[in-house]
Protein backbone atom coordinates (compact mmCIF):
# COMPACT_ATOMS: atom_id res chain seq x y z
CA UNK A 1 102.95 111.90 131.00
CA UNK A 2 105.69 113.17 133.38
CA UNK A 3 108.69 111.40 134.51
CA UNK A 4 111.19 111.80 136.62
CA UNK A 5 114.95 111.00 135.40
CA UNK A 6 116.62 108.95 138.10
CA UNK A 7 119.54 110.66 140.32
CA UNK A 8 118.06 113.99 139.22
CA UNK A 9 115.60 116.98 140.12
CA UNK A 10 114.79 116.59 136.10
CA UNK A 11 111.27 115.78 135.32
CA UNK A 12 110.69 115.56 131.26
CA UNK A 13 107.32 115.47 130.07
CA UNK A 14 106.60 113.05 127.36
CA UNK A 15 103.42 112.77 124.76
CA UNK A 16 100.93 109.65 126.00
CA UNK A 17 102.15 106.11 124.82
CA UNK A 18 105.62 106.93 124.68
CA UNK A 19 107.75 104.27 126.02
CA UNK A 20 110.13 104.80 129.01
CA UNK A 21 113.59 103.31 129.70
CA UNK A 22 115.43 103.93 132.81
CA UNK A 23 118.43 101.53 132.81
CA UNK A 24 120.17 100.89 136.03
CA UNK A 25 123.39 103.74 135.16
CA UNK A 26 125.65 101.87 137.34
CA UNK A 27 127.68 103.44 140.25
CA UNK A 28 129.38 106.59 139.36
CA UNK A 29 132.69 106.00 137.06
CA UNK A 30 135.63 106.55 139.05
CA UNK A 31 137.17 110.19 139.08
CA UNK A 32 139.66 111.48 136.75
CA UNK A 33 143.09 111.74 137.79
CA UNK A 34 143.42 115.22 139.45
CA UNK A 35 146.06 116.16 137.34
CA UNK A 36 144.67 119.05 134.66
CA UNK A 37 144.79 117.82 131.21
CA UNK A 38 143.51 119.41 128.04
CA UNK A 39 141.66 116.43 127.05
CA UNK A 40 138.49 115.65 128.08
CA UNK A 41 137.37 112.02 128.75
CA UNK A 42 133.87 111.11 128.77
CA UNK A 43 132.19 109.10 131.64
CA UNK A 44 128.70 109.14 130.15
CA UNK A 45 126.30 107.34 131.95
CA UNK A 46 122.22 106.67 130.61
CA UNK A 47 119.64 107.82 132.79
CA UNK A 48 116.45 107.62 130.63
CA UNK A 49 115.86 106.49 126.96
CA UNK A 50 112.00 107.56 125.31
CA UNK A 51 110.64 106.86 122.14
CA UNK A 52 107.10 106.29 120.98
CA UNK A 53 105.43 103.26 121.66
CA UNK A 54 103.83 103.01 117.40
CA UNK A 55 104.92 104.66 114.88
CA UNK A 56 104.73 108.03 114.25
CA UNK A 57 102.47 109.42 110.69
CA UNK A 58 104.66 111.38 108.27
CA UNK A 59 107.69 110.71 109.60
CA UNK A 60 111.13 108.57 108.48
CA UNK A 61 112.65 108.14 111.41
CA UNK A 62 111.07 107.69 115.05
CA UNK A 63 111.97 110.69 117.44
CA UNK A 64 114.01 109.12 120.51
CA UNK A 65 114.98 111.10 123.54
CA UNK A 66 117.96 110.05 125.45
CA UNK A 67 119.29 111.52 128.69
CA UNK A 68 122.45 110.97 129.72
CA UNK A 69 125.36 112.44 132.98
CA UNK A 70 128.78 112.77 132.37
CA UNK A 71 129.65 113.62 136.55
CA UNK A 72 133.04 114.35 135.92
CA UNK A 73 133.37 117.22 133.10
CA UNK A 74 135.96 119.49 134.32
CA UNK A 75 134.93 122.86 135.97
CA UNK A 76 134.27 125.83 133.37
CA UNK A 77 133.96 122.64 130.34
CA UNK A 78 131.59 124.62 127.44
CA UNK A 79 129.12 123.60 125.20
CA UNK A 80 131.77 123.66 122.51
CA UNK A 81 134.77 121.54 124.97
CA UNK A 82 131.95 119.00 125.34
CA UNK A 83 131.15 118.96 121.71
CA UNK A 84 134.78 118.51 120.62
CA UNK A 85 135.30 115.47 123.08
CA UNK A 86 131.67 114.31 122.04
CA UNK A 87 132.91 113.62 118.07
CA UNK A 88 136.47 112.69 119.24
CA UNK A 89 134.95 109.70 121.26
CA UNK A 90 132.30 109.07 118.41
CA UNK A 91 135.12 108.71 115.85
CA UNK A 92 137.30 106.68 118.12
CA UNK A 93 133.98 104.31 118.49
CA UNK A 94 133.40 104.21 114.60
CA UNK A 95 136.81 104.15 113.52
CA UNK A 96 136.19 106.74 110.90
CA UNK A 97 136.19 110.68 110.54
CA UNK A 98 133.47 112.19 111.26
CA UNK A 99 132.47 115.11 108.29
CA UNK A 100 130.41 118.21 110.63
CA UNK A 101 127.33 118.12 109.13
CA UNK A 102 125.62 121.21 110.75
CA UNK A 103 125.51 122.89 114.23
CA UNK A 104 122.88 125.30 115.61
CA UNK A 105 123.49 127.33 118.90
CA UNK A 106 120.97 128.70 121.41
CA UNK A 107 119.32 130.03 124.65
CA UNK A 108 116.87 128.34 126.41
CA UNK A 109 115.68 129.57 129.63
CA UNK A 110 119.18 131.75 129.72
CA UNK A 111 121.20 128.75 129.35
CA UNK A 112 122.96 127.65 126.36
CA UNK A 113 121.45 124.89 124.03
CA UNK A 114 123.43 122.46 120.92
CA UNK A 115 121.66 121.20 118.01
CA UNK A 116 124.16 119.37 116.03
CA UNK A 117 123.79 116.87 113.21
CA UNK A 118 127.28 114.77 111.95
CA UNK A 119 127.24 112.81 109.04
């Protein structure tokens, strides 16, 4: 089953009887100030949430795809600037420190790819 993700040229393709989200994201979060700062703030929007529609044999957990846009990352931002501000704002939300778990980098397709699990 393909899909396109809305306000994109993305289309995912997802294994039959998978359900499909695509939540209104909202108009586009105002711009960041145009001053340069170190910090980067997130503006995440959702775009399209998956996950299968019973439950999967063998496993604990469900797999769940999410795609999200964050349209204002600063020019030259890296996997790793994004990653930083990623667990700063997941801390902030949680109120606690977050230990690093475990964090896998790759190429896919030439570009570079995450795989990072927090506690």
């Amino acid at each position: 089953m393909r899909r396109r993700v809305p306000d994109t040229d993305m289309i995912v393709a997802l294994p039959k009887g998978w359900l499909v989200e695509m939540p209104n994201p909202g108009p586009l979060p105002p711009p960041p100030p145009p001053t340069p700062t170190t910090k980067i703030e997130l503006k995440t929007r959702t775009l399209l949430t998956a996950r299968p529609g019973s439950p999967v044999p063998g496993t604990l957990v469900a797999p769940q795809l999410f795609v999200y846009e964050d349209p204002w990352l600063p020019l030259g931002t890296t996997g790793f600037d994004y990653l930083v501000a990623q667990r700063a704002s997941n801390q902030a939300a949680l109120g606690l420190d977050i230990r690093h778990v475990d964090a896998e980098s790759s190429r896919r397709e030439g570009r570079p790819t995450y795989h990072i699990r927090d506690e």
